[in-house]
Protein backbone atom coordinates (compact mmCIF):
# COMPACT_ATOMS: atom_id res chain seq x y z
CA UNK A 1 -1.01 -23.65 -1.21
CA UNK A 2 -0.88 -20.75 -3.67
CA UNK A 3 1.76 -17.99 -2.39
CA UNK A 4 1.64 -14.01 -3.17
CA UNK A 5 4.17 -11.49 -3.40
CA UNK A 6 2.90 -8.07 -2.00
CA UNK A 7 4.08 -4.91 -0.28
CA UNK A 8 4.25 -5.90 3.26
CA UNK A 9 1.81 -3.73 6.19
CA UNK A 10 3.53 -1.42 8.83
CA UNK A 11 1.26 -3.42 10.74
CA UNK A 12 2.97 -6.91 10.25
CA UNK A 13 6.21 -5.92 12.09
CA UNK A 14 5.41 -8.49 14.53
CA UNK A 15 5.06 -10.92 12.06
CA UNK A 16 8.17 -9.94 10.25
CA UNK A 17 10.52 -10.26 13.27
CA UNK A 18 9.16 -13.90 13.97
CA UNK A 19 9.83 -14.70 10.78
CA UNK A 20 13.65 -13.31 10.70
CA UNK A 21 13.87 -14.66 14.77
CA UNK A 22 12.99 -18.76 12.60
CA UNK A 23 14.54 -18.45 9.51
CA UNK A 24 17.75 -17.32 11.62
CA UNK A 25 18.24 -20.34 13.40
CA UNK A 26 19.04 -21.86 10.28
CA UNK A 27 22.38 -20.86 10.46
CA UNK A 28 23.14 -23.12 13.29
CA UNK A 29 23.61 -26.03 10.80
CA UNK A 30 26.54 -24.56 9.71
CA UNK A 31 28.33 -22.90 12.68
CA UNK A 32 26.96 -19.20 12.83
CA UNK A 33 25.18 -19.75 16.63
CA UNK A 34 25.99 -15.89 17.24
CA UNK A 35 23.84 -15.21 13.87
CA UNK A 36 21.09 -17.29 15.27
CA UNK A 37 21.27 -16.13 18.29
CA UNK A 38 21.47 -12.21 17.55
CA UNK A 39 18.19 -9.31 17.74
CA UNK A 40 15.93 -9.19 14.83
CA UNK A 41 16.08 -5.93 13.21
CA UNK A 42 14.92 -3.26 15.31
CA UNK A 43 10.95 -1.73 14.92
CA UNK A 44 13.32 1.59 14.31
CA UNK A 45 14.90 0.25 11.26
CA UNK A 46 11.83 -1.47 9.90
CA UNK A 47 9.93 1.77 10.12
CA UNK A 48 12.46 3.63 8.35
CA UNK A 49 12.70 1.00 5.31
CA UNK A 50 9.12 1.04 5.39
CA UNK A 51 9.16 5.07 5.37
CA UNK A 52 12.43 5.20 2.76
CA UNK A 53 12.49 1.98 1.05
CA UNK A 54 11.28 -1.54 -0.31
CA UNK A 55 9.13 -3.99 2.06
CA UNK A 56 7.90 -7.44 0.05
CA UNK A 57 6.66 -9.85 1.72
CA UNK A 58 5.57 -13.63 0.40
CA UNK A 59 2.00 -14.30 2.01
CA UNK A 60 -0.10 -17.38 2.31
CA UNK A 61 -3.53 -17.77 0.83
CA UNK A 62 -4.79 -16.49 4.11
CA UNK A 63 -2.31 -13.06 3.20
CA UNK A 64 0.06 -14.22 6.77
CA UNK A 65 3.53 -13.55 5.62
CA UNK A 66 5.97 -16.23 5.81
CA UNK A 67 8.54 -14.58 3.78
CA UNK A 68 10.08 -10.86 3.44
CA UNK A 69 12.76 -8.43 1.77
CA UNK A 70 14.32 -5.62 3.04
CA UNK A 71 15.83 -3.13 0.38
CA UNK A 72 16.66 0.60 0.32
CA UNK A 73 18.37 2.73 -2.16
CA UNK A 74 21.83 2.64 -1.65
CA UNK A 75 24.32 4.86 -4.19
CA UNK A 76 22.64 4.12 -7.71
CA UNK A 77 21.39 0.56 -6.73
CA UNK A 78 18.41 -0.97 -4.31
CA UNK A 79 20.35 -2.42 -2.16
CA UNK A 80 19.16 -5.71 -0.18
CA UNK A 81 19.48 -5.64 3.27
CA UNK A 82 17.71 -9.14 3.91
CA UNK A 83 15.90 -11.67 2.91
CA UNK A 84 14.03 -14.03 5.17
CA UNK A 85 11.94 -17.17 4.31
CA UNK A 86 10.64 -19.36 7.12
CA UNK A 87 11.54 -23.27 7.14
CA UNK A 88 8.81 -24.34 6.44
CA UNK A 89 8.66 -22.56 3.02
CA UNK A 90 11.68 -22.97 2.55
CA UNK A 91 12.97 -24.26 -0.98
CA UNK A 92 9.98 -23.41 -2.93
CA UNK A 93 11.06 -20.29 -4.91
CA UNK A 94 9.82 -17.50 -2.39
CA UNK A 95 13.15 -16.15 -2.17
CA UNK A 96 13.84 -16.20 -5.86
CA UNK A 97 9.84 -14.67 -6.44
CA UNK A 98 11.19 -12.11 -3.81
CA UNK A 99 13.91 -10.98 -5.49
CA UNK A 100 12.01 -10.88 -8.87
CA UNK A 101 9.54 -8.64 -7.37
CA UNK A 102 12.97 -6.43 -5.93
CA UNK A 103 14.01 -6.27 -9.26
CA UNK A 104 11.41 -4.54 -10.88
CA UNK A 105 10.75 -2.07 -7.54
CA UNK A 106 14.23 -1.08 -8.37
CA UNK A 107 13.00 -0.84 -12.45
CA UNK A 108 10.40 0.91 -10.71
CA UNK A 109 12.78 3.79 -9.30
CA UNK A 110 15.03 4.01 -12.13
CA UNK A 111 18.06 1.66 -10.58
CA UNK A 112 19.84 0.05 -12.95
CA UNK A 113 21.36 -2.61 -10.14
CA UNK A 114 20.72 -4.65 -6.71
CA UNK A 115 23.09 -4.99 -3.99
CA UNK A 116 23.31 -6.92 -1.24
CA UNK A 117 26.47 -8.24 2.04
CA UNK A 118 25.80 -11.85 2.60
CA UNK A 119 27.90 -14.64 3.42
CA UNK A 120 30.45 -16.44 1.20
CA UNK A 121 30.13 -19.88 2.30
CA UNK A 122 26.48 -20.82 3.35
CA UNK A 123 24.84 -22.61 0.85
CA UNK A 124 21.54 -20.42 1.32
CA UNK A 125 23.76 -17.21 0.74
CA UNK A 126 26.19 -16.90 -1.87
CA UNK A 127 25.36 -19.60 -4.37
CA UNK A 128 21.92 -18.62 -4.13
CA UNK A 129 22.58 -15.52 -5.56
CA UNK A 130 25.22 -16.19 -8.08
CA UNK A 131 22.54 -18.62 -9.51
CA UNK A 132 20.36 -15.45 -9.67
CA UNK A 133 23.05 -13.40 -11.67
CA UNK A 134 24.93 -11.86 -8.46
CA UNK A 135 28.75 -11.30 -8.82
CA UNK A 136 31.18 -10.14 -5.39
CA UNK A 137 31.84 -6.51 -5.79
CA UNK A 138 35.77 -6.82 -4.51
CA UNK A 139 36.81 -4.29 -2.35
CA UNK A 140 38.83 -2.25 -4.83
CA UNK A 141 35.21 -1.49 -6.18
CA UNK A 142 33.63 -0.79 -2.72
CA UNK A 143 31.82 2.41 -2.84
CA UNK A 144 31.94 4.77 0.77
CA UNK A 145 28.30 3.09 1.44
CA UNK A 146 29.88 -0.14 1.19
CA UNK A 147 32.74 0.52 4.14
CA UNK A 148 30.33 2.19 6.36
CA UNK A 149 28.50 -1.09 5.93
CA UNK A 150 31.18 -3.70 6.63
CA UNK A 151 32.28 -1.38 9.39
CA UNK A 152 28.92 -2.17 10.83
CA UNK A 153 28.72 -5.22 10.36
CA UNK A 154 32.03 -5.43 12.53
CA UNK A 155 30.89 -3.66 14.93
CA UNK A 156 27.51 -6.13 15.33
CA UNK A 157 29.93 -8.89 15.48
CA UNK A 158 29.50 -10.52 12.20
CA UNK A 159 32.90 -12.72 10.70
CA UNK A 160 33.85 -10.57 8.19
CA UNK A 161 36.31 -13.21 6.66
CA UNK A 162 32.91 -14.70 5.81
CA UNK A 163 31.48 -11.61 4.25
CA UNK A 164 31.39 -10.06 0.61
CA UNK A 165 29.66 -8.09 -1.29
CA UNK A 166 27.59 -8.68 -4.34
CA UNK A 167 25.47 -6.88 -7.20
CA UNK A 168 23.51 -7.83 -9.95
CA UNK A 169 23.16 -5.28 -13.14
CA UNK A 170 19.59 -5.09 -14.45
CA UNK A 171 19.16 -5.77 -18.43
């Protein structure tokens, strides 16, 4: 079943927080239950991405997303605030075809990088992206943006041992 990459419809909010709500629960495999457990973004900050930033969304043939990114500018990069594939698609490139289309938004707006928090161990995380040219940004190199972020991410309950920080410079 052939699979687009398109700008994702204000309208498909419910769609995208069904998807995030199953592609979560993935994380139960390998001992995040709060992860899988916790809201899906709020409609407040998915109308403000969609208002300030970058929504992608992998559709069927039918155009019903089963895939999404979540990026706004950040400092001097696009940053990535998520990525969400359900299981069913999972492991067919979507999330690599996502970030390819992220890429060349951030082309698009004159960003020379991507940035993104994710976790260091889950196989679906970090290796994922280092395969895709990511490197940690340690936090002698975090910008301001990038405290206030882990500093939410505390506060939302999230094991920061786990987290880091990564970016990928655009050739």
């Amino acid at each position: 079943m052939p699979i687009s990459i398109r700008s994702a419809h204000l309208d498909e909010c419910p769609s995208l927080r069904a998807i995030e709500r199953e592609a979560a629960q993935r994380f139960r495999a390998v001992g995040l239950e709060a992860v899988a457990d916790s809201d899906t973004c709020s409609e407040g900050f998915l109308r403000s991405i969609f208002a300030h930033g970058v929504v992608l969304c992998a559709a069927e043939e039918d155009d019903a997303p089963v895939g999404f990114l979540l990026a706004g500018r950040l400092d001097d990069a696009l940053h990535l605030y998520e990525i969400s594939v359900t299981t069913t698609y999972g492991g067919r490139g979507l999330g690599s075809a996502l970030l390819a289309a992220a890429e060349q938004a951030a082309r698009q707006r004159g960003l020379s990088r991507l940035t993104l928090a994710t976790f260091r161990d889950v196989p679906w995380n970090r290796p994922f992206y280092e395969r895709r040219g990511f490197v940690e940004v340690l936090p002698d190199d975090w910008t301001p943006a990038f405290f206030l972020l882990h500093a939410g991410e505390e506060l939302s309950g999230l094991p920061l041992d786990t987290r880091l920080f990564m970016r990928k410079e655009l050739g």
